[in-house]
Each structure stands twice: as C-alpha cells, then as structure tokens.
Protein backbone atom coordinates (compact mmCIF):
# COMPACT_ATOMS: atom_id res chain seq x y z
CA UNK A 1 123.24 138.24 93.83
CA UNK A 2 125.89 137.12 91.91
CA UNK A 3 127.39 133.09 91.65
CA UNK A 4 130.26 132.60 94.43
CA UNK A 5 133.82 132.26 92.83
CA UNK A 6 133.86 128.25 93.64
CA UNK A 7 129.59 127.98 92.53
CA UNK A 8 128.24 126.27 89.50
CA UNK A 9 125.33 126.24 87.23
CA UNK A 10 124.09 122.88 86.08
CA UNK A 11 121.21 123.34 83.00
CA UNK A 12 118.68 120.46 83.20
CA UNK A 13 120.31 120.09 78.82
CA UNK A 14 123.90 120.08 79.84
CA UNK A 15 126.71 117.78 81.06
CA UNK A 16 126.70 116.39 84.28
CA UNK A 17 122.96 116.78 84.96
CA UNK A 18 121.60 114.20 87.64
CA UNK A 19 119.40 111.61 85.23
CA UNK A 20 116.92 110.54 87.81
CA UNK A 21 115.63 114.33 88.50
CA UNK A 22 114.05 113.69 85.04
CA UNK A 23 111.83 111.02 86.81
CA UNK A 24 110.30 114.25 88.66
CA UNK A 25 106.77 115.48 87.49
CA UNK A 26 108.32 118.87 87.54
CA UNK A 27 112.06 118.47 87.02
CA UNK A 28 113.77 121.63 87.61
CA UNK A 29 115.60 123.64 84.81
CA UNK A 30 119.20 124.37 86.43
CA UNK A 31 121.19 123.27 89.64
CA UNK A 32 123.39 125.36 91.36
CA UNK A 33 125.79 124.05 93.42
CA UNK A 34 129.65 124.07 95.43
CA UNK A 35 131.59 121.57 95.70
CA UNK A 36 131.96 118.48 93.60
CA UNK A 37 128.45 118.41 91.20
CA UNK A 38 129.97 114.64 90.36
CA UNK A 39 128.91 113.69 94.04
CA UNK A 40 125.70 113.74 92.50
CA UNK A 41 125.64 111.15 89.80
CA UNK A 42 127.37 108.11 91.92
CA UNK A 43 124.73 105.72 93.86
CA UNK A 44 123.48 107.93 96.89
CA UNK A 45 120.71 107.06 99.89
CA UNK A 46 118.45 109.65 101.06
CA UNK A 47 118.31 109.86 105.14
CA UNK A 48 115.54 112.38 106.72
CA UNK A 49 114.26 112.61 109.69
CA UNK A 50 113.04 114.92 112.51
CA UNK A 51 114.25 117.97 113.11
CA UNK A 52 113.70 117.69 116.72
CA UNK A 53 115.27 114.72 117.41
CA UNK A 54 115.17 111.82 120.01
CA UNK A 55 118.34 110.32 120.90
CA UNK A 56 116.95 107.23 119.27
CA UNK A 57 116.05 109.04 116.19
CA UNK A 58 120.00 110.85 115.86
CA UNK A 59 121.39 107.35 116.70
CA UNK A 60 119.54 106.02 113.73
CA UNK A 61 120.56 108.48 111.52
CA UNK A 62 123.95 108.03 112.47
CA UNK A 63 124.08 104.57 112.15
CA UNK A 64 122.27 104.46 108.74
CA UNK A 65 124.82 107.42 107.42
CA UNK A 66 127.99 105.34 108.61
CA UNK A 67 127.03 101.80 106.97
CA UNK A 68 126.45 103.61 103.79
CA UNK A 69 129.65 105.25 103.56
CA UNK A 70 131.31 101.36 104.47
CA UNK A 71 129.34 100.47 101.94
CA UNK A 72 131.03 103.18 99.10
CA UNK A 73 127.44 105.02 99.17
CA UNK A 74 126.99 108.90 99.48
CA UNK A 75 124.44 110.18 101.97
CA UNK A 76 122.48 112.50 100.64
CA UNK A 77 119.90 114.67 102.46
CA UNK A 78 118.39 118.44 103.68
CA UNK A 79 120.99 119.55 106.18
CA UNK A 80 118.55 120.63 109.17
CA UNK A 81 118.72 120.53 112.38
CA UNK A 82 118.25 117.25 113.73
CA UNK A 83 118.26 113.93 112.00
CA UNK A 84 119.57 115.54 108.88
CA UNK A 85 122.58 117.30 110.63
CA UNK A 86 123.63 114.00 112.59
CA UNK A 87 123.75 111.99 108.80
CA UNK A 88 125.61 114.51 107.36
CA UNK A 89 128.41 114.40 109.96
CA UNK A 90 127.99 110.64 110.74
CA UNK A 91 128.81 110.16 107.02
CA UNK A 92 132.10 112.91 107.32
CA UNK A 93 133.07 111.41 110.57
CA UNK A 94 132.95 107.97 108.64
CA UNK A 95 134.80 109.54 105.69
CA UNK A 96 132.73 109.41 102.82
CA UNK A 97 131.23 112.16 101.11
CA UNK A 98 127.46 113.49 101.71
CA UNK A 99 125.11 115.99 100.13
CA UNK A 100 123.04 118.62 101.17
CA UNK A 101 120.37 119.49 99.34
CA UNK A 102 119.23 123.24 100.56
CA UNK A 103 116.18 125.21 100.85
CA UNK A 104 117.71 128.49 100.12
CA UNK A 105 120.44 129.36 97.79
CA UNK A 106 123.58 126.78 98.11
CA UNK A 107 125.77 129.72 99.38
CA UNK A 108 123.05 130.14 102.01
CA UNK A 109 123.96 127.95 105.36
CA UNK A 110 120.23 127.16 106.83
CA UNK A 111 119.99 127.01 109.73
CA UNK A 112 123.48 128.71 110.75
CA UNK A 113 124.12 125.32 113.46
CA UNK A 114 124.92 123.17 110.16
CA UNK A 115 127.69 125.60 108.96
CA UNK A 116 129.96 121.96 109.73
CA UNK A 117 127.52 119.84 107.58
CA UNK A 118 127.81 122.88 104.63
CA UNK A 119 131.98 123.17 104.81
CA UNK A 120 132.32 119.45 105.50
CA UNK A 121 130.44 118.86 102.29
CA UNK A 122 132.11 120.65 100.05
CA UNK A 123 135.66 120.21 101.68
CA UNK A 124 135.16 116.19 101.97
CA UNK A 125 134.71 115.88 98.06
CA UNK A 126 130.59 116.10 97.88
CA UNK A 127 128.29 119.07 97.46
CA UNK A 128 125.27 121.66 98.33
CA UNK A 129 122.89 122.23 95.88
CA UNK A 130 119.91 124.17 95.14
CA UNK A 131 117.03 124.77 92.79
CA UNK A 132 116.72 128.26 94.47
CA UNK A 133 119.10 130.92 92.71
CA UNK A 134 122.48 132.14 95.14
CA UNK A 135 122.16 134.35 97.97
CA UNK A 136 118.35 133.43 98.33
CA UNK A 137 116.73 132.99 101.89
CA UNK A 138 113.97 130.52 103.21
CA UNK A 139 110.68 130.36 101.79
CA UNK A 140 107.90 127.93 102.95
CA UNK A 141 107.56 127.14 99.07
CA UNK A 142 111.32 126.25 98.47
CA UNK A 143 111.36 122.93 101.14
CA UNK A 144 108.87 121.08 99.58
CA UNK A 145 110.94 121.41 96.51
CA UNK A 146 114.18 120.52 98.21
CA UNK A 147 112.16 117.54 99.37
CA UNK A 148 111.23 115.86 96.29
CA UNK A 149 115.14 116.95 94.95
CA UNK A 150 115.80 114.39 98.27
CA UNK A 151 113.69 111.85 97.46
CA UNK A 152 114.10 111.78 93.58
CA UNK A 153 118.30 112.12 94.06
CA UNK A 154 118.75 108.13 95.91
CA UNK A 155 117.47 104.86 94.86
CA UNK A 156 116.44 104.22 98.78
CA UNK A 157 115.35 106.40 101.30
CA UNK A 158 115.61 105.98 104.84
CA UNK A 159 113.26 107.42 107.09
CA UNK A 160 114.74 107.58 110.75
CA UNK A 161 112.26 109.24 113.00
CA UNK A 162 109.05 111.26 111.77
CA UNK A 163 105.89 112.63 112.98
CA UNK A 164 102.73 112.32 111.41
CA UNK A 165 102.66 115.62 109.72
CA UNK A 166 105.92 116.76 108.75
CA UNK A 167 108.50 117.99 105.91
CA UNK A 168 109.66 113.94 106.60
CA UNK A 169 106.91 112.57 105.83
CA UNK A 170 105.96 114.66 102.43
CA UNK A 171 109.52 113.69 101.63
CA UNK A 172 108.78 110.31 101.91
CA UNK A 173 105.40 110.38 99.66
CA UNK A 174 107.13 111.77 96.90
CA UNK A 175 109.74 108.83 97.03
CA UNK A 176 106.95 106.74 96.71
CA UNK A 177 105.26 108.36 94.49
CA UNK A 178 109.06 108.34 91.95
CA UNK A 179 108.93 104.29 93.36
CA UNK A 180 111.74 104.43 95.14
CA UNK A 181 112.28 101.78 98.01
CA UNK A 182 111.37 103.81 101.37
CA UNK A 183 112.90 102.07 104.61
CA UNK A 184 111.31 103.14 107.72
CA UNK A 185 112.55 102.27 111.47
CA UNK A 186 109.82 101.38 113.62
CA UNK A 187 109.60 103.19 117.14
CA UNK A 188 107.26 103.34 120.04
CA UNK A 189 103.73 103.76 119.61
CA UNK A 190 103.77 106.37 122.54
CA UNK A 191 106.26 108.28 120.80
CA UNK A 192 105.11 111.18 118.40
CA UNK A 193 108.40 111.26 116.72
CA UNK A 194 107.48 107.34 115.68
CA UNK A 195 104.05 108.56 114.50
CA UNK A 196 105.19 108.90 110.94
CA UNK A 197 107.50 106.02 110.90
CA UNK A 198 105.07 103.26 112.46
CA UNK A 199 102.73 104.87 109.82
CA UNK A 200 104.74 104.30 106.95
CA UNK A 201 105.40 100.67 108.06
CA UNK A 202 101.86 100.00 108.14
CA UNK A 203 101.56 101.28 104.63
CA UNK A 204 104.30 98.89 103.17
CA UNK A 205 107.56 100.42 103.68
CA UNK A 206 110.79 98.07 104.59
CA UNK A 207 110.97 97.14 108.31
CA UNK A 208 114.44 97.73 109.34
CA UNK A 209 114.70 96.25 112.59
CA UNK A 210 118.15 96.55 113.66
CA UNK A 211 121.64 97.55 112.41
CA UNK A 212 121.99 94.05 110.92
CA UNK A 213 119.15 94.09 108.91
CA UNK A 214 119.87 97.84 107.44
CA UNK A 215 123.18 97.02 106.04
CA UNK A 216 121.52 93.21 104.62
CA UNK A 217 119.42 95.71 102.74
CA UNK A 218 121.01 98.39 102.01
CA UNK A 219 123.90 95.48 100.46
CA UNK A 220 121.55 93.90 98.56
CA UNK A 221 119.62 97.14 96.87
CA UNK A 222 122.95 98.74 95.61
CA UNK A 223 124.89 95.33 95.31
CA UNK A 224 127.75 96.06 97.20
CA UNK A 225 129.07 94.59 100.37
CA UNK A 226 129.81 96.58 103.75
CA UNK A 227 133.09 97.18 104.63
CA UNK A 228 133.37 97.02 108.53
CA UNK A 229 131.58 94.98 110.91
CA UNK A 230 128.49 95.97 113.49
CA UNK A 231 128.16 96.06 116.74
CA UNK A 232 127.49 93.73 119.26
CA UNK A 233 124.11 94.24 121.41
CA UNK A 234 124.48 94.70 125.24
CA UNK A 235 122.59 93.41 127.89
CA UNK A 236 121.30 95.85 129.98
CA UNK A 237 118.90 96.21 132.95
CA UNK A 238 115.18 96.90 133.60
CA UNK A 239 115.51 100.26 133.19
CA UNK A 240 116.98 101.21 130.07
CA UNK A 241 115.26 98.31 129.03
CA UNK A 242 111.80 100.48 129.89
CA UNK A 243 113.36 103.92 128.37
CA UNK A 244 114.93 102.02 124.89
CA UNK A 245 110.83 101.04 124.69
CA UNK A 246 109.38 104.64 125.50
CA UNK A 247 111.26 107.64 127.26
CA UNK A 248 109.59 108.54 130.42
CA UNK A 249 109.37 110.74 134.08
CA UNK A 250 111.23 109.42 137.35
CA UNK A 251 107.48 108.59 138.49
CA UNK A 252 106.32 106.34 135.35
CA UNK A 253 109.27 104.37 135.31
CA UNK A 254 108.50 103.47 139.33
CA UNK A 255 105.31 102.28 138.76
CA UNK A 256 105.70 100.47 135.31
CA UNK A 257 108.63 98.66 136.93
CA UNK A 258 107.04 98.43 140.61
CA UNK A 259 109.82 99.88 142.26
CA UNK A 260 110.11 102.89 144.66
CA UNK A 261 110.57 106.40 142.68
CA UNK A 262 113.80 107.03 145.16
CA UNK A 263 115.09 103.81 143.44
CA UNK A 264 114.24 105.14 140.28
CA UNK A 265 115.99 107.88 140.96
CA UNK A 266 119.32 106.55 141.81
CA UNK A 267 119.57 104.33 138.76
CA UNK A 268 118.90 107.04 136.90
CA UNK A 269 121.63 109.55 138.29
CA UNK A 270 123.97 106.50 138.36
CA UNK A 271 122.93 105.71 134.48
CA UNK A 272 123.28 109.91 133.92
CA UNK A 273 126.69 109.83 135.09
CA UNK A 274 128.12 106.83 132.92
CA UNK A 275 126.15 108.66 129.84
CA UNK A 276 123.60 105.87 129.49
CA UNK A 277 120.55 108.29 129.64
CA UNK A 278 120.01 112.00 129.53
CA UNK A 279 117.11 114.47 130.70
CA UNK A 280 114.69 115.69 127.85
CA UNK A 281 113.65 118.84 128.23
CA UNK A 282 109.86 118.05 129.27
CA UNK A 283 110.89 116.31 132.34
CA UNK A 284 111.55 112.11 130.67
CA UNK A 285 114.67 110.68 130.52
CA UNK A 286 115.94 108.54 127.36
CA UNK A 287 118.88 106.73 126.48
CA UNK A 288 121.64 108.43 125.48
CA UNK A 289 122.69 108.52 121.64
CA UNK A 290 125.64 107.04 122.36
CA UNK A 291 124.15 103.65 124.26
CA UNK A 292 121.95 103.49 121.23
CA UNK A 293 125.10 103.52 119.05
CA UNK A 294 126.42 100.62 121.36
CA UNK A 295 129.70 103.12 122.34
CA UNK A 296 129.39 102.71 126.01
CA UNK A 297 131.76 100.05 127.66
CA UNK A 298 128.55 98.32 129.53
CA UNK A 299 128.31 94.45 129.80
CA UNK A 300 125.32 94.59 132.36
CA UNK A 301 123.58 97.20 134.49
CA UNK A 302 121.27 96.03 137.53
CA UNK A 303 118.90 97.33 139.24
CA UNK A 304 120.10 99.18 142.16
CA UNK A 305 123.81 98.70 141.42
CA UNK A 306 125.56 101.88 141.13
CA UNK A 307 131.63 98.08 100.24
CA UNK A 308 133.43 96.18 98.08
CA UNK A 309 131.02 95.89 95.00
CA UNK A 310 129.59 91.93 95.41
C-alpha cells in the first residue's frame, strides 16, 4: 500500500531522525509517520498502562499526561484502549501535543475507539508513527516493537497501572534495560491491575505517591517548572475511604466497615448518584475517575448522610 498524501518516511541516516532510538539494541531502519515528525525530537515522557483500566489507573494517567503538558513536555505513548487512550486525550484536553506510537501502520487507527487520540495527534501539532510499513494490520510481533520505540522515545517513563504479565510491563523492562528513569504508582496489593506496579516498586523504580510528588519529579528530571497548580485533597468518609484502598462488593464493604449491607447500600446509591463511585462490571464498586481527579465539589461525605524552563 502506498504512503498517504500527508505520510512521511524518516531513514534511521537522514534528517530529523529521533537520536535516542540509536540507544536501541536493534534500532529500526526508517519511521513512518503523520503529523509533525519534529514532535519527536523535543523532551517527551512515556505513560503506559493497562488496557483494561481501573478508574484509579485512567485517573493516573490523566493526571500524569496533564502535569506534563504544564510542564512544556509531550506525552508520548501506544494509543490503546485504556490507560494509553486516557493520556493521549488528557494531554489534548490540556493542550499540548502527544504521540502515538502504533502497532500497525501509522495510517492504521488500532483499535478503531482511539480514532480521537489518532486525529487529535496529528491535528494538535504531534504525531503517529510506526516501524511497520502503511496500511499494515496487527501482528503479535509488531507490539513488542512499538514497546521498546515507547520506552527508548522519553527520558522517564511512567507506569500507571499494570499487571504482572503484560505489554506494560515488557515496556517497562526495556526502559530499564535503555536506563531510563521508570516511575511507578503504587496500588493495592489486592488489586491485579497493581500487580505489576507494586512489583516494579519493589525492584527500585520511583515511588510516586501523589500528584505533588509526580510533578516534584517530573520538574526536576527535565528541569523545568509546572505551570498550574494541583489540587487540593478532600476529606471524605469511611467508605470511599475503603474503595480508594481496594474496590469491592456491597457485602465486603459491610463487614470490613461493621455496618449493615442495607447501609452499605444506600451510601453507595447516594455516592452513585453524585458520581463519587461507579459499578465494575464483576459486581465491586470503585471510585469514580473523576473523585480520583479531585473534580467533584465534595468537602465531606458521612456515613449515612445522603513549565517555564527553571
């Protein structure tokens, strides 16, 4: 199939090639790509994650995405479902520039739900690129590929939410592996999506332990200074206090908090209906992605109560 009328060929000898894809063991030979291939030689952060998502884990993403953009920093990563998706519009939303590094050809949209995070990129003045020649479709081979591309493209990565075995996690051993500085956000030791993360901590990677903390270090590893200011934390009650620890049923939450599960239930249709916490689809409820962003207008919820450069 032939280039699209806006594509471009980058050979590994010519102008414009990315210099720290030579740090690969295998560097590829040529880069095609739409948009602006420039996006690709300006300080960038990598941001993976799961592709099926917690709440917690898209809230991370999204928060990670939007304090590099305030800090003049594009946000680079695979443009999946999940984790990747929510970076990729976080940082549009935010209005910086992101790229999406693809699995199939760069005129291929994969999966067909990111079509936004594909247009946005090129539109918003970054790019899609590939290895993988135009018009090609997904091939088990072609990710792990795409994942070193992610890992070898940003000085930092940040790994949101992962499971032990996962295209995450082999994304994050090849940043190693180029010594990049890996940032990992610890999660719940219940929760399989933390699996990965928690794992990575124990192996050395940055704790990031709050929103604070990630723009502190993302500030200091670039050297330049955030433009924009976080969010306060909320105090809330004893039941998103139990569900921002571990998601869980109706029936877990009434007996790890020793109340009645009709009780349980009434906080959590109250807490449904101001968007605090939503149903997963095997039965728990979590906090919403919003309340994890800090967007709700919530002081206190009871019980029973209804970059410049530095």
């Amino acid at each position: 199939m032939g280039a699209p009328a806006n594509g471009w060929v980058i050979e590994r000898s010519g102008d414009g090639w990315p210099p720290a894809l030579e740090e690969l063991a295998r560097p590829p030979e040529r880069l095609y790509g739409l948009g602006d291939p420039a996006a690709l030689l300006g300080p960038c952060v990598s941001i993976v994650g799961a592709r099926r998502a917690t709440p917690y884990g898209l809230a991370i993403a999204e928060m990670a995405a939007r304090i590099s953009v305030e800090c003049g920093i594009t946000v680079v990563s695979g443009g999946a479902m999940g984790c990747d998706h929510a970076a990729g519009i976080a940082a549009l939303k935010a209005g910086g520039t992101t790229v999406v590094v693809s699995g199939c050809g760069a005129d291929v949209v994969y999966p067909s739900t990111s079509l936004d995070v594909y247009e946005g990129a090129v539109e918003g003045g970054g790019a899609v690129i590939s290895v993988v020649p135009w018009g090609s479709g997904p091939k088990r081979w072609s990710f792990p590929r795409r994942n070193e591309l992610i890992a070898a493209l940003s000085r930092v990565l940040v790994v949101t939410e992962a499971g032990r075995r996962s295209g995450t996690m082999y994304t994050a051993e090849a940043a190693v592996e180029l010594g990049r500085i890996v940032y990992a956000i610890p999660g719940s030791i219940f929760s399989p999506n933390s699996s990965g993360t928690n794992r990575l901590l124990s192996e050395g990677a940055r704790v990031i332990a709050d929103e604070a903390e990630l723009s502190t270090a993302i500030s200091l590893d670039y050297g330049f200074m955030r433009l924009g200011q976080g969010r306060e934390k909320r105090a809330v009650g004893p039941v998103l206090s139990a569900l921002v620890a571990s998601p869980a049923r109706p029936d877990e939450l009434a007996e790890r908090l020793n109340e009645s599960v009709l009780t349980i239930m009434r906080t959590l249709t109250d807490h449904e209906a101001r968007g605090l916490v939503e149903r997963l689809p095997d039965g728990r409820y979590s906090p919403t992605q919003s309340f994890f962003l800090g967007q709700n207008e919530v002081d206190r919820v009871s019980m029973g109560g209804t970059c410049r450069t530095s």
